[in-house]
C-alpha atoms as a PDB file:
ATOM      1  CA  UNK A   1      -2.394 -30.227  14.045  1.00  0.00           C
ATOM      2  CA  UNK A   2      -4.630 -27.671  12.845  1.00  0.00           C
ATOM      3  CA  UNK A   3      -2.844 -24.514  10.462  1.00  0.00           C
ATOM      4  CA  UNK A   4      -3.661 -21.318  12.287  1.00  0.00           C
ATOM      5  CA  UNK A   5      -2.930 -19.266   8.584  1.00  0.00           C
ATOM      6  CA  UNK A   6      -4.392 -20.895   6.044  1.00  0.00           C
ATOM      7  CA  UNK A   7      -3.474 -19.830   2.123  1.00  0.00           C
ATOM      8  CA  UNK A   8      -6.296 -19.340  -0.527  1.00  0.00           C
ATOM      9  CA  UNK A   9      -6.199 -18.613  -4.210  1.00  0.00           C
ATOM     10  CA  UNK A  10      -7.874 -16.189  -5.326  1.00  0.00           C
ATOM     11  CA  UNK A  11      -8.474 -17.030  -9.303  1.00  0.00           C
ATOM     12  CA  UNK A  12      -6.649 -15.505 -11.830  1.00  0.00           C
ATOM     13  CA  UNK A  13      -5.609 -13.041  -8.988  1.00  0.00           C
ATOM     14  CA  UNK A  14      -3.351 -13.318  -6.031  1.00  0.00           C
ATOM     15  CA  UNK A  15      -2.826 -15.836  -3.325  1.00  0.00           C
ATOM     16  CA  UNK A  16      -4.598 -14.800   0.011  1.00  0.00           C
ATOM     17  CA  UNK A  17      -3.699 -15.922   3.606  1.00  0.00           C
ATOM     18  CA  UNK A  18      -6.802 -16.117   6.238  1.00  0.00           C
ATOM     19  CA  UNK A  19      -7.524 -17.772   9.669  1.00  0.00           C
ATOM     20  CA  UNK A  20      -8.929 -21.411   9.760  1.00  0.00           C
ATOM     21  CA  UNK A  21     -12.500 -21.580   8.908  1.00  0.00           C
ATOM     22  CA  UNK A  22     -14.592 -20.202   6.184  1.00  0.00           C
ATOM     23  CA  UNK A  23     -14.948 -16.882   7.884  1.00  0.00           C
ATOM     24  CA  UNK A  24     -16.175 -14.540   6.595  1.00  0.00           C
ATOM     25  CA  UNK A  25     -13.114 -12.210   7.212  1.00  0.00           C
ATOM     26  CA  UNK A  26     -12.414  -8.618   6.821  1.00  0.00           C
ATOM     27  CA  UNK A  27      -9.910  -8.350   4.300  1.00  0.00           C
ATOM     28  CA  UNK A  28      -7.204  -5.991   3.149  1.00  0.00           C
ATOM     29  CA  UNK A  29      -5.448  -5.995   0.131  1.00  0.00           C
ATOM     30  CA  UNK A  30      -1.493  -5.242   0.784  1.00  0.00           C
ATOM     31  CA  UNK A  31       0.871  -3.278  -1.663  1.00  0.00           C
ATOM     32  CA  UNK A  32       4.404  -4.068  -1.791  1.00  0.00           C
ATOM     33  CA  UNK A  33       6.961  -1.503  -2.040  1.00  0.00           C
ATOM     34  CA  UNK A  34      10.069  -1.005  -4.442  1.00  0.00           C
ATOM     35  CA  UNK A  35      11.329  -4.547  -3.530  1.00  0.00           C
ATOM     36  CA  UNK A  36       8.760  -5.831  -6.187  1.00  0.00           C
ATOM     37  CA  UNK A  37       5.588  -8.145  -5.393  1.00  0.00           C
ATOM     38  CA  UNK A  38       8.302 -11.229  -5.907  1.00  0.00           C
ATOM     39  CA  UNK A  39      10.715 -10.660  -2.642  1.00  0.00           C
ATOM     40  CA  UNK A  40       8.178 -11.557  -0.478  1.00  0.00           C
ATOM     41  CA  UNK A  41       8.342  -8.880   2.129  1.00  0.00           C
ATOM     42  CA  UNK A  42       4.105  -8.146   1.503  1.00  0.00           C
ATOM     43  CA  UNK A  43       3.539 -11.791   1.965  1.00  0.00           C
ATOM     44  CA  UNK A  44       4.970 -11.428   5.067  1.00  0.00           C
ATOM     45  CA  UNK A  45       3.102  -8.529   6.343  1.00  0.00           C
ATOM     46  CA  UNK A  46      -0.440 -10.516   5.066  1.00  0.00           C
ATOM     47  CA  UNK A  47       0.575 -13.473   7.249  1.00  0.00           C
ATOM     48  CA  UNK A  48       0.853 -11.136  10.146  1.00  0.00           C
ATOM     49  CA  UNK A  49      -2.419  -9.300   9.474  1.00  0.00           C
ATOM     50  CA  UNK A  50      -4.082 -13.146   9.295  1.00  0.00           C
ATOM     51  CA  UNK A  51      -2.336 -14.062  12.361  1.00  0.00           C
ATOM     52  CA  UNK A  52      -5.087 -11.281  13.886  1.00  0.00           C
ATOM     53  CA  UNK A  53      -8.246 -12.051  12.478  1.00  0.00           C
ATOM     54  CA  UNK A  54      -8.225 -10.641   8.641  1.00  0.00           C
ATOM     55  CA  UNK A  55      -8.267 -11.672   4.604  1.00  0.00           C
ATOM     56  CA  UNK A  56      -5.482 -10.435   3.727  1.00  0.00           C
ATOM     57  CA  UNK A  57      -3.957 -10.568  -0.211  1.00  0.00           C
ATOM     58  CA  UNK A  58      -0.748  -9.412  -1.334  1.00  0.00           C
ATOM     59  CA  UNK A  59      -0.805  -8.247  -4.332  1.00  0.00           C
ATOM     60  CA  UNK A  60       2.019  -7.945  -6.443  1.00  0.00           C
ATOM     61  CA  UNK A  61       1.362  -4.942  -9.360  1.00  0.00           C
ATOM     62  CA  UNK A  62       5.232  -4.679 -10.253  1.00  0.00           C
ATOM     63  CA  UNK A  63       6.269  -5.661 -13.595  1.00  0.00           C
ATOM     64  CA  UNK A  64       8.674  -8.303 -14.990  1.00  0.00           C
ATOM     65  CA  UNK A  65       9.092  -9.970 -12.246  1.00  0.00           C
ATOM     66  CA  UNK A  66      10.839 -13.459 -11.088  1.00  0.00           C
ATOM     67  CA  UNK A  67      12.363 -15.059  -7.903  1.00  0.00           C
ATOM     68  CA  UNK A  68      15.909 -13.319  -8.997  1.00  0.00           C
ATOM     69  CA  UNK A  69      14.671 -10.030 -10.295  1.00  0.00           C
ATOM     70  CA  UNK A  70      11.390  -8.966  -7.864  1.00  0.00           C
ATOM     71  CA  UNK A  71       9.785  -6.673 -10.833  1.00  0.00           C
ATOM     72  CA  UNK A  72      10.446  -3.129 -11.668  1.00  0.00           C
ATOM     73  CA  UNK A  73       7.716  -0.474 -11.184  1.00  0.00           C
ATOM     74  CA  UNK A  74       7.106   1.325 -14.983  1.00  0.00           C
ATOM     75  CA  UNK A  75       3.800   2.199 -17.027  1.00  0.00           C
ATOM     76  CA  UNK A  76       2.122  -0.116 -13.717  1.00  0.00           C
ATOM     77  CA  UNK A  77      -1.727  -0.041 -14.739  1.00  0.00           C
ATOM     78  CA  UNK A  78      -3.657   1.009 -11.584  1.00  0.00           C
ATOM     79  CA  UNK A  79      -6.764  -0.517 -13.087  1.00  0.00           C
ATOM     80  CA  UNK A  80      -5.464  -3.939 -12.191  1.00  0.00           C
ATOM     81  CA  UNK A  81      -4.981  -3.024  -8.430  1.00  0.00           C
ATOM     82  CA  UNK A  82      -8.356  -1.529  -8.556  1.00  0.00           C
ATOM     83  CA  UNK A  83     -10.001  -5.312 -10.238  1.00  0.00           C
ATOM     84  CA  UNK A  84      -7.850  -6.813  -7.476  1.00  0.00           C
ATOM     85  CA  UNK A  85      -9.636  -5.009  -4.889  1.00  0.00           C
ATOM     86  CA  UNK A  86     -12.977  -5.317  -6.238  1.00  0.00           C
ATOM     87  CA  UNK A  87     -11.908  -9.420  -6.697  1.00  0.00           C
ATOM     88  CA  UNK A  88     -10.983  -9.660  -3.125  1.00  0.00           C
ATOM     89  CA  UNK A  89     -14.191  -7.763  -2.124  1.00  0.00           C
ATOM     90  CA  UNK A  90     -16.096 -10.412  -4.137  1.00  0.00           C
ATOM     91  CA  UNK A  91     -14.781 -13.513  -2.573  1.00  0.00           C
ATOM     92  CA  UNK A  92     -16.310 -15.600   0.015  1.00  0.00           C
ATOM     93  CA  UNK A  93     -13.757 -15.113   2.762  1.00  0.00           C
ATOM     94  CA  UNK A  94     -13.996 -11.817   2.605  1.00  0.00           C
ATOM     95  CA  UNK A  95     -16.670  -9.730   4.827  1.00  0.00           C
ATOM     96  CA  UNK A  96     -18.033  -6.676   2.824  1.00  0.00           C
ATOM     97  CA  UNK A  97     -15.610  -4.350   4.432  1.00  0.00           C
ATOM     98  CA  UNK A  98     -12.129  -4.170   2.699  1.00  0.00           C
ATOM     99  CA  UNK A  99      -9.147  -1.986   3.570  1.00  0.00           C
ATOM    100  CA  UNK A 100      -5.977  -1.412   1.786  1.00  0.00           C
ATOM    101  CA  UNK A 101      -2.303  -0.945   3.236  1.00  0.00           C
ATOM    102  CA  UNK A 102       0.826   0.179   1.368  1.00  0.00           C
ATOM    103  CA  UNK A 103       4.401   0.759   2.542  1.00  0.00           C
ATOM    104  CA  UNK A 104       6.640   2.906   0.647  1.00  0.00           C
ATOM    105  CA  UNK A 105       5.615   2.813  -3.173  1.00  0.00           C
ATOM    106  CA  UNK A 106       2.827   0.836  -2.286  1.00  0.00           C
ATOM    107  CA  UNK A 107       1.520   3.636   0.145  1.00  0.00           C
ATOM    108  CA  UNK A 108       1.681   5.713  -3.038  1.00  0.00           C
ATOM    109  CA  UNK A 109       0.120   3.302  -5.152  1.00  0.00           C
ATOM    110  CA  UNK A 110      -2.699   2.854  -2.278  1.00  0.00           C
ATOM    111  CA  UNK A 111      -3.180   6.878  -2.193  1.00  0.00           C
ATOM    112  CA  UNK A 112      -2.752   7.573  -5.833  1.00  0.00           C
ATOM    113  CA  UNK A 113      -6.001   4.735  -6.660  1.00  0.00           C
ATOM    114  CA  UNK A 114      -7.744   6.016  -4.202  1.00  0.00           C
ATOM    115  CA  UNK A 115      -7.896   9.407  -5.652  1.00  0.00           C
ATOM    116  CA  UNK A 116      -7.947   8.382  -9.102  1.00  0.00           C
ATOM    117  CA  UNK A 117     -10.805   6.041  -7.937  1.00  0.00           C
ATOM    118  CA  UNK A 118     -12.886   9.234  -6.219  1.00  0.00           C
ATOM    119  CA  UNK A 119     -12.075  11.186  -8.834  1.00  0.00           C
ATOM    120  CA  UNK A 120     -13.436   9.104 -11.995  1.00  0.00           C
ATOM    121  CA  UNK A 121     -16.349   8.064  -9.854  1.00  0.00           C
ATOM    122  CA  UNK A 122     -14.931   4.414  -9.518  1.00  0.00           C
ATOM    123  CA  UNK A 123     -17.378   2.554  -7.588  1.00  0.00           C
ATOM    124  CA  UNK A 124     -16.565   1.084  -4.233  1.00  0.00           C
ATOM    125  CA  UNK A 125     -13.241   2.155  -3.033  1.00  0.00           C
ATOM    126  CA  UNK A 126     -11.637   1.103  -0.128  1.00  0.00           C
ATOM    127  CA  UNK A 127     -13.462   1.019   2.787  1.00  0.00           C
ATOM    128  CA  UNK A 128     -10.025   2.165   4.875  1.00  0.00           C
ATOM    129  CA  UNK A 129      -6.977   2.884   4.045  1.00  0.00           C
ATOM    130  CA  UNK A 130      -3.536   3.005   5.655  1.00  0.00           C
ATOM    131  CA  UNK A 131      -0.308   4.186   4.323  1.00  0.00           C
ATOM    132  CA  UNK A 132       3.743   3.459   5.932  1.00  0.00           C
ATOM    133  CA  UNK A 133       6.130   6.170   4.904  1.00  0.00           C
ATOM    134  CA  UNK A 134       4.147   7.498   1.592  1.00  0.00           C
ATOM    135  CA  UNK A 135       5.059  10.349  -0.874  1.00  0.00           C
ATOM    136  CA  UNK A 136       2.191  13.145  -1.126  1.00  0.00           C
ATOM    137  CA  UNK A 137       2.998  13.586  -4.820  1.00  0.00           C
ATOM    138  CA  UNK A 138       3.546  10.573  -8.295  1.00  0.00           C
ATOM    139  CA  UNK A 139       6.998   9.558  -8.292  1.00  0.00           C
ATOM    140  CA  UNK A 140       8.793   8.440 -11.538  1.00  0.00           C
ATOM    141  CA  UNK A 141       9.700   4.750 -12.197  1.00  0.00           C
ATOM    142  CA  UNK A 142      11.888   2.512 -10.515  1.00  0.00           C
ATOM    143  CA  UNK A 143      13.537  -0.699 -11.312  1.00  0.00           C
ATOM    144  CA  UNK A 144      16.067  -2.635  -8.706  1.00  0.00           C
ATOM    145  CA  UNK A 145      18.043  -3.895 -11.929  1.00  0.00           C
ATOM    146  CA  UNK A 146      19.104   0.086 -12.110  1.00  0.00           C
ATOM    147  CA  UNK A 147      19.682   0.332  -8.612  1.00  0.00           C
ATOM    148  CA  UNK A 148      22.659   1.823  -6.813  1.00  0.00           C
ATOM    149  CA  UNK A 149      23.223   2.675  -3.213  1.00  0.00           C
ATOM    150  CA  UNK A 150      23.415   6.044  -1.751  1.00  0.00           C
ATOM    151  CA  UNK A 151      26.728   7.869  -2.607  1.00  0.00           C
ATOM    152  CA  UNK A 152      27.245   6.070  -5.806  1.00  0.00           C
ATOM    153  CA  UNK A 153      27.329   7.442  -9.186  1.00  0.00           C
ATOM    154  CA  UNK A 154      24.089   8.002 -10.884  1.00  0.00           C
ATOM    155  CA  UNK A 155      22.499   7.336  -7.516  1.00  0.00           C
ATOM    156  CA  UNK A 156      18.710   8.534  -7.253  1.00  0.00           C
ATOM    157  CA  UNK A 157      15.848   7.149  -5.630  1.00  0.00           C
ATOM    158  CA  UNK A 158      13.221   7.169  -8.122  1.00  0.00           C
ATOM    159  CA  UNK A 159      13.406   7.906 -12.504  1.00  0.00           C
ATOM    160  CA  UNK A 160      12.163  11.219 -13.115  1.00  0.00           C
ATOM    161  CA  UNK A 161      12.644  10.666 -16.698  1.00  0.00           C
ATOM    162  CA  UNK A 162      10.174   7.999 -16.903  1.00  0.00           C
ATOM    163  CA  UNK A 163       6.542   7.164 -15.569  1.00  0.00           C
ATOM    164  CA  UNK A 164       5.667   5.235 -13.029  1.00  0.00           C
ATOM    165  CA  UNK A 165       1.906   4.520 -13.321  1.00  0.00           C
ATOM    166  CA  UNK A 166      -0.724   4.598 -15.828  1.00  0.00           C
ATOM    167  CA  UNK A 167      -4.527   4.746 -15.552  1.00  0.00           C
ATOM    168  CA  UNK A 168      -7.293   3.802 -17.935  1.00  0.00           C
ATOM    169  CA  UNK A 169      -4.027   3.347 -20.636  1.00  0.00           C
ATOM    170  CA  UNK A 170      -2.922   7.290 -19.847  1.00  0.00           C
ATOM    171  CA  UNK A 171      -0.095   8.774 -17.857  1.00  0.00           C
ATOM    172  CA  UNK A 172      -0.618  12.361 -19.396  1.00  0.00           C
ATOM    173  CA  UNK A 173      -1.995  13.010 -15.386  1.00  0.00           C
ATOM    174  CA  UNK A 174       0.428  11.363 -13.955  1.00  0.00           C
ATOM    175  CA  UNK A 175       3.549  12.697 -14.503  1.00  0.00           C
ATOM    176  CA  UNK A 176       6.102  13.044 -11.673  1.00  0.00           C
ATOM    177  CA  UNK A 177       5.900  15.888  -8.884  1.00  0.00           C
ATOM    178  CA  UNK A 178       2.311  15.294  -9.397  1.00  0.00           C
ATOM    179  CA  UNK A 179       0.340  16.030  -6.153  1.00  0.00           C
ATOM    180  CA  UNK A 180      -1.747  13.138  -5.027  1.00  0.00           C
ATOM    181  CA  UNK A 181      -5.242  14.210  -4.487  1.00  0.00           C
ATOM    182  CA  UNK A 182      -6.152  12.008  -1.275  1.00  0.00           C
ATOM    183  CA  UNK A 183      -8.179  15.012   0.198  1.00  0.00           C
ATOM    184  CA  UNK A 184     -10.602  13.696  -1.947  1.00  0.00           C
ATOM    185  CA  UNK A 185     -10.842  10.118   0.365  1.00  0.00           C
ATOM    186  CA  UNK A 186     -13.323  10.536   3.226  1.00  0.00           C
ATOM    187  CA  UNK A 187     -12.756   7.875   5.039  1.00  0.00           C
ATOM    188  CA  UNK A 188     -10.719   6.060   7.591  1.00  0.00           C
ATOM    189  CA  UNK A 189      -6.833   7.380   6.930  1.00  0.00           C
ATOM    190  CA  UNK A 190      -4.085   6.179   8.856  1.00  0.00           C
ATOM    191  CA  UNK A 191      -0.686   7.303   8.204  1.00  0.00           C
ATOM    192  CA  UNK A 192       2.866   6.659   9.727  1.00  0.00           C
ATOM    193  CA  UNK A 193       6.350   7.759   8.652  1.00  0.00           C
ATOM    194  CA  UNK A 194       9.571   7.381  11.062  1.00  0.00           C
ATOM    195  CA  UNK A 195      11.005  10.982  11.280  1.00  0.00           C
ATOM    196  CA  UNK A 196      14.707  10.021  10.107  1.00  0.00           C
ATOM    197  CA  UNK A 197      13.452   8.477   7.065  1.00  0.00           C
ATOM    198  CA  UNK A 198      16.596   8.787   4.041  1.00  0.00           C
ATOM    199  CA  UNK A 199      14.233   6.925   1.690  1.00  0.00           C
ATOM    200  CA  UNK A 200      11.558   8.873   1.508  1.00  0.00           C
ATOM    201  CA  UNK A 201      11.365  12.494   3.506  1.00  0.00           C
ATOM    202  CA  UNK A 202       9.005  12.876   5.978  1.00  0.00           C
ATOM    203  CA  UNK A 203       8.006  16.003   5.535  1.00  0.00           C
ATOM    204  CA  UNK A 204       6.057  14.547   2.188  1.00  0.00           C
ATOM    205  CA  UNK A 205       4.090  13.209   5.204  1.00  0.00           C
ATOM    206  CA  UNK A 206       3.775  16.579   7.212  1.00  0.00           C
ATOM    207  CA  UNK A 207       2.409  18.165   4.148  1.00  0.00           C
ATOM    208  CA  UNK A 208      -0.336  15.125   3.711  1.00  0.00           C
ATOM    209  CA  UNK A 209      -1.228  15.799   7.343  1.00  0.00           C
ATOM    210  CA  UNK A 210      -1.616  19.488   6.231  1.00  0.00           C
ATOM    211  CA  UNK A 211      -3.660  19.306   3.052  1.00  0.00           C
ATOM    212  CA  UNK A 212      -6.123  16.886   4.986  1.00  0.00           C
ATOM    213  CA  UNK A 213      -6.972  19.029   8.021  1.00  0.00           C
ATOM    214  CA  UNK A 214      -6.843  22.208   5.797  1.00  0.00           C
ATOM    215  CA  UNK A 215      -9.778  19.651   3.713  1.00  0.00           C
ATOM    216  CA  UNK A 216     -11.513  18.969   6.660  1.00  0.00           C
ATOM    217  CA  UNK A 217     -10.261  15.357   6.766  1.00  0.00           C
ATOM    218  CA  UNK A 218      -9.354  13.689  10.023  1.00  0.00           C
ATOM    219  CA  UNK A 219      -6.629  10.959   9.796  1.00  0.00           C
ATOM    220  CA  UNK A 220      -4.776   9.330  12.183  1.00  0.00           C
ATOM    221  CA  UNK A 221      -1.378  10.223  12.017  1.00  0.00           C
ATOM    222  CA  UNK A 222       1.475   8.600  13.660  1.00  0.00           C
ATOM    223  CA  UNK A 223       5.497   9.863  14.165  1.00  0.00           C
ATOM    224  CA  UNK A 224       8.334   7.090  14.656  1.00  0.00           C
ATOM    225  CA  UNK A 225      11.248   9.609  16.508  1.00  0.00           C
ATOM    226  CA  UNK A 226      14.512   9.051  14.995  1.00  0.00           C
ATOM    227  CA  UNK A 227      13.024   6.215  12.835  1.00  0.00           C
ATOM    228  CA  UNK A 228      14.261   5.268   9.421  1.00  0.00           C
ATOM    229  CA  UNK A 229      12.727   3.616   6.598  1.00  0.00           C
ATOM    230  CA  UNK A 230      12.666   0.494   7.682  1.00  0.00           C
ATOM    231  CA  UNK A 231      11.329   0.564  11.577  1.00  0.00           C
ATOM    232  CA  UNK A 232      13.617  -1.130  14.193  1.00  0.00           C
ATOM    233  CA  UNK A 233      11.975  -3.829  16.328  1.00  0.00           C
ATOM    234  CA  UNK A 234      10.519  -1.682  19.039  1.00  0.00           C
ATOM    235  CA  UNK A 235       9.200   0.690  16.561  1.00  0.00           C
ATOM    236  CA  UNK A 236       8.002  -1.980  14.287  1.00  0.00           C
ATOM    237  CA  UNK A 237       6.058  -4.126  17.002  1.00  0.00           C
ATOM    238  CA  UNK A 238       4.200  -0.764  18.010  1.00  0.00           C
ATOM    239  CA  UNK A 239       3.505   0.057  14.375  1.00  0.00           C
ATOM    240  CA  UNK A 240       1.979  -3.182  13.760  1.00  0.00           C
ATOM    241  CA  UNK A 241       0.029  -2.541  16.812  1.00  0.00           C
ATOM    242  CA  UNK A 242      -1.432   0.336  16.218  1.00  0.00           C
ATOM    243  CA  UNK A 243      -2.115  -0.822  12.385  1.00  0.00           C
ATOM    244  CA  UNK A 244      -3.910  -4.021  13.453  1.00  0.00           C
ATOM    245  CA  UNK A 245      -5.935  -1.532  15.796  1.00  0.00           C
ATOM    246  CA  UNK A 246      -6.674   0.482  13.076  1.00  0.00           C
ATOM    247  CA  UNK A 247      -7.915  -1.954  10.584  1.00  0.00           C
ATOM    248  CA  UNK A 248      -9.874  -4.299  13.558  1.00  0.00           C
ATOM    249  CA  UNK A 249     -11.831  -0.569  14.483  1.00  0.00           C
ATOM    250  CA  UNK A 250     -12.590   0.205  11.033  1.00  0.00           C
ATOM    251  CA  UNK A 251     -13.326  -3.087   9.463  1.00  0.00           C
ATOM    252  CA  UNK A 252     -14.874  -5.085  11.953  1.00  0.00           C
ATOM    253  CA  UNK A 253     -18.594  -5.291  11.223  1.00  0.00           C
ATOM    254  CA  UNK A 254     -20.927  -2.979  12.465  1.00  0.00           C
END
């Protein structure tokens, strides 16, 4: 029997998982959310991606992290994500395209880079980019060991007492209620939010869709009716449709 999803190491980086063969592949490096890189849930979503055709590396930035306790998301360097990238874009399985998908605090993570990456003059950012139910401004920190579900005492979604991210060793920038400066990304955008999100609003999506086409920008935008946070099965089998679609029109070569 022949594996259809192989896993890969990438050295001193992540694990990726690929088709069979040498490839190359194009490749997309995958951003967990608040669940922490160790839960699992973006290896998942890279085996599906390789199930159609792609590289893809999950890469897990949170902090602290074990197979108990999935990491906390505090004073998170972006730099790393960005050498992660720029790893994956260096390997052999990977064809020179590479995207980069993020779901919840990873869609912020995936936005925020981007910017920071365009602003700074960061060479070679991602070559696409999508984003499930992001926030259009820096959030504060979050860590699961804190956590409490809606309605309890002390209940909030994210710290704003303490910071999230840093970049090149500073946070001064990157404070909370921060807007996130993806106007600055030209190209390929794709961004999705289910309309009866309690997580995370979306009208922080609405006002993304705003600032790019006031920008000029063009991205591909995409509404789950009467969708929470986490998609049910319909909505999550036409999600991942329209992602893979995304991602095969953008990355394939040229």
């Amino acid at each position: 029997m022949t594996l259809k999803i192989v896993r890969h190491l990438i050295p001193e980086v992540a694990i990726a998982y690929a088709p069979p063969g040498d490839g190359p592949f194009p490749a997309l490096l995958v951003l967990h959310g608040s669940e922490g890189g160790a839960s699992g849930w973006s290896h998942r979503t890279a085996v599906l991606l390789a199930a159609h055709g792609f590289c893809a590396m999950p890469f897990a930035y949170s902090r602290d992290g074990n197979a108990w306790n999935a990491g906390n998301i505090r004073d998170v360097p972006i730099d790393r994500t960005v050498d992660a990238l720029q790893a994956l874009r260096d390997h052999e399985l990977a064809a020179h395209r590479v995207g980069l998908f993020g779901a919840s605090r990873g869609a912020e993570h995936a936005l925020l880079m981007a910017s920071l990456m365009l602003r700074d003059g960061v060479n070679m950012p991602p070559d696409a980019i999508a984003v499930h139910s992001p926030a259009d401004v820096v959030c504060g920190a979050f860590d699961a060991r804190r956590w409490r579900d809606r309605g309890d005492p002390g209940w909030q979604v994210w710290d704003p007492g303490e910071r999230a991210w840093t970049w090149r060793g500073r946070s001064d920038d990157l404070l909370p209620t921060t807007p996130i400066e993806i106007e600055r990304y030209g190209g390929p955008l794709f961004i999705s939010h289910g309309t009866a999100d309690t997580m995370w609003s979306v009208e922080m999506t609405r006002r993304l869709e705003a600032r790019l086409i006031a920008a000029g920008r063009k991205p591909e935008v995409h509404y789950f009716e009467g969708e929470d946070h986490l998609l049910s099965t319909p909505a999550e089998n036409l999600f991942h449709t329209r992602l893979i679609d995304f991602f095969t029109r953008n990355l394939s070569p040229r």
